[in-house]
N, C-alpha and C. Protein backbone atom coordinates (compact mmCIF):
# COMPACT_ATOMS: atom_id res chain seq x y z
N UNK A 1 17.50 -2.75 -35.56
CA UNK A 1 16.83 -2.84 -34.28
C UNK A 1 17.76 -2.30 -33.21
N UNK A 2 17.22 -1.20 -32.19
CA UNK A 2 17.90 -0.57 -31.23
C UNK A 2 17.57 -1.58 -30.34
N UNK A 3 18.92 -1.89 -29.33
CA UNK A 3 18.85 -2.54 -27.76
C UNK A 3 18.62 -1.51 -27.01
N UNK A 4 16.90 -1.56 -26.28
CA UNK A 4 16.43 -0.85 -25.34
C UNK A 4 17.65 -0.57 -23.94
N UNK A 5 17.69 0.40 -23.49
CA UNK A 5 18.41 0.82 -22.47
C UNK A 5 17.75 0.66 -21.22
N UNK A 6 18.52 0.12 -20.19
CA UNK A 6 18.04 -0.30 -18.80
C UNK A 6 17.05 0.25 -18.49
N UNK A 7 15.97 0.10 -17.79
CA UNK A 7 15.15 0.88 -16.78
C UNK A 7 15.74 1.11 -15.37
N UNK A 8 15.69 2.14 -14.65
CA UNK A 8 16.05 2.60 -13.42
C UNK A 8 14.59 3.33 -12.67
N UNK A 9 14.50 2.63 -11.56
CA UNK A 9 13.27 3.04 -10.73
C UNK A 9 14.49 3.50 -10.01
N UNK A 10 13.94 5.00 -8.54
CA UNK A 10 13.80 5.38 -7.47
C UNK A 10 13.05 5.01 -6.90
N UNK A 11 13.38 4.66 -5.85
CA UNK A 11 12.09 4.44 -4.81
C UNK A 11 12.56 5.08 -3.48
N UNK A 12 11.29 6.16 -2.69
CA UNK A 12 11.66 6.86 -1.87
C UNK A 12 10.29 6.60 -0.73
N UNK A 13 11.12 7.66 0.31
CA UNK A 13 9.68 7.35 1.10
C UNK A 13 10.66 7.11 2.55
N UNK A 14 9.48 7.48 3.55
CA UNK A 14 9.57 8.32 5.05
C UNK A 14 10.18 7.12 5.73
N UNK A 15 11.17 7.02 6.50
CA UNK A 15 11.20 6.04 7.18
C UNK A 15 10.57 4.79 8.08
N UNK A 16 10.41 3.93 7.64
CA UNK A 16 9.79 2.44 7.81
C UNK A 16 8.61 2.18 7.03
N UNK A 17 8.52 3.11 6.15
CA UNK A 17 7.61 2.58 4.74
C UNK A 17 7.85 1.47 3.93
N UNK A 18 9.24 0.84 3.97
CA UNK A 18 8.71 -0.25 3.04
C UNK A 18 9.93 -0.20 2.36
N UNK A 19 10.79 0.67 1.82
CA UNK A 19 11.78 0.56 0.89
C UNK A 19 12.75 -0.03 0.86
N UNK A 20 13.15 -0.70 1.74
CA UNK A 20 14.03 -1.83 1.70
C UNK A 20 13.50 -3.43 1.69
N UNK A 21 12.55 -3.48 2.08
CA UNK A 21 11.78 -4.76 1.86
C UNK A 21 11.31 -4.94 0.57
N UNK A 22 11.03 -3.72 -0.09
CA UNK A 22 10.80 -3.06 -1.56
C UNK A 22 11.78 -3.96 -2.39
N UNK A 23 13.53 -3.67 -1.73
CA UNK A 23 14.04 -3.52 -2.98
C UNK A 23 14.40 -4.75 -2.49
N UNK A 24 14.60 -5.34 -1.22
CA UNK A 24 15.03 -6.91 -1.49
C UNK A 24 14.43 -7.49 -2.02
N UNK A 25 13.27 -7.24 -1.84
CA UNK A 25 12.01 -8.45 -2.91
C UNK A 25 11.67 -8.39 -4.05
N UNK A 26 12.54 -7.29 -4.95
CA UNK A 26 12.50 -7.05 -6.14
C UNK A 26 14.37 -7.45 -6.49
N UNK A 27 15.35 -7.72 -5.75
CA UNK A 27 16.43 -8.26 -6.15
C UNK A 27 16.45 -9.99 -5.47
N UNK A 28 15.01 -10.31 -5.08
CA UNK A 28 15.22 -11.72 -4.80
C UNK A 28 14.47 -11.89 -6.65
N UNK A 29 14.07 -11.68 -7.17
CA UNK A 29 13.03 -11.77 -8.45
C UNK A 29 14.19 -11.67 -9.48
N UNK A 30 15.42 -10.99 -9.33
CA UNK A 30 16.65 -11.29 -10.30
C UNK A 30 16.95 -9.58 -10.81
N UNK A 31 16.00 -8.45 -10.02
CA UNK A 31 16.70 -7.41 -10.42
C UNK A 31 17.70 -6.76 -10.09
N UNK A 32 18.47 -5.87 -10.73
CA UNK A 32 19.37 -5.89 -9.75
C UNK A 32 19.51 -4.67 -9.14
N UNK A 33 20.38 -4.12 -8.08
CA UNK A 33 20.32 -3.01 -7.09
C UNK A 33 21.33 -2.72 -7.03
N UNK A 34 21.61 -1.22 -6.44
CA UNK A 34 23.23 -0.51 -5.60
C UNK A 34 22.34 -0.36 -4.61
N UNK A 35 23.49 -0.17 -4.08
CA UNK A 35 23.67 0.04 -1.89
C UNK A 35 22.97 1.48 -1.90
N UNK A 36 21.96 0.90 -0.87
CA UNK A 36 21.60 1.97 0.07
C UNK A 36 23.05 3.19 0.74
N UNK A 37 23.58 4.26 -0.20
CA UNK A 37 24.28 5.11 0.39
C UNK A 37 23.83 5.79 1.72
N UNK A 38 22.56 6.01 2.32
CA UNK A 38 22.69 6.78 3.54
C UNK A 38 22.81 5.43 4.61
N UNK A 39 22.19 4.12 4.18
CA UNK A 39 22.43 3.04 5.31
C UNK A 39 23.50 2.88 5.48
N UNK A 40 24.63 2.58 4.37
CA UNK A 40 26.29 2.38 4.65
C UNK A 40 26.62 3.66 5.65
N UNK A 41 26.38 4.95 5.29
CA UNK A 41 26.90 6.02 6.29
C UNK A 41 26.39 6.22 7.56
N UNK A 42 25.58 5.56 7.47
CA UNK A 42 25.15 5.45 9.09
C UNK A 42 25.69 4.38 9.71
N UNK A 43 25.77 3.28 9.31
CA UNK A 43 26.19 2.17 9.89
C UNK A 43 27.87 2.26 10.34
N UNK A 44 28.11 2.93 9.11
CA UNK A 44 30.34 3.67 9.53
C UNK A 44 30.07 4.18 10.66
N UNK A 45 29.24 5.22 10.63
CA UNK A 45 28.95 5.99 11.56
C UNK A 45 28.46 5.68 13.29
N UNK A 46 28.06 4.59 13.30
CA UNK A 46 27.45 4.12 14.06
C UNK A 46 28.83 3.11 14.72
N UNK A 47 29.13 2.48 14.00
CA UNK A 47 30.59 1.59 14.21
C UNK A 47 31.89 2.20 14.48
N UNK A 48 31.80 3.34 14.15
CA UNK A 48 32.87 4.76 14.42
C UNK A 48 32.93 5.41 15.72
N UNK A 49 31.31 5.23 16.42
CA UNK A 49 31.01 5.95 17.70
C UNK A 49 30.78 7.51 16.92
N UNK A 50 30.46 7.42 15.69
CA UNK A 50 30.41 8.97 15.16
C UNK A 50 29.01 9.98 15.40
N UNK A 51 29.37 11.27 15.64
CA UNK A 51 27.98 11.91 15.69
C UNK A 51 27.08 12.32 14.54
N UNK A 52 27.31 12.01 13.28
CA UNK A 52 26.77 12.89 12.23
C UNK A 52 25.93 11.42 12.05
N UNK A 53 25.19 11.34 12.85
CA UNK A 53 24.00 10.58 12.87
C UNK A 53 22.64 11.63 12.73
N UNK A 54 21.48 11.10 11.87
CA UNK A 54 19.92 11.77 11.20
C UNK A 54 19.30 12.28 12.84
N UNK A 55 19.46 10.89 13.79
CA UNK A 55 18.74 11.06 14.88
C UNK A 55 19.78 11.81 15.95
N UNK A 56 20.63 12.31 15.59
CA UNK A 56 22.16 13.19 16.86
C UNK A 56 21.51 14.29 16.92
């Protein structure tokens, strides 16, 4: 008997669709997640006073 290998969803989509409410409410249920990479770089960014902000 083979041990099935993880499943990995993407989930994408236009800003304020849903995808973070998405994935908290699917890691309150016990799945688990990595970090939003463009939220961390904005938020450095933002805490930096930096310009390579989406909306600059």
């Amino acid at each position: 008997m083979s041990i099935p290998s993880p499943r990995r969803i993407v989930v994408t989509g236009g800003p304020g669709s849903g995808k973070t409410s998405l994935i908290n409410a699917l890691e309150d249920r016990g799945f688990a997640r990595t970090v939003e990479a463009g939220r961390a770089i904005i938020q450095e960014e933002v805490g930096a006073g930096g310009t390579a902000l989406p909306w600059g």
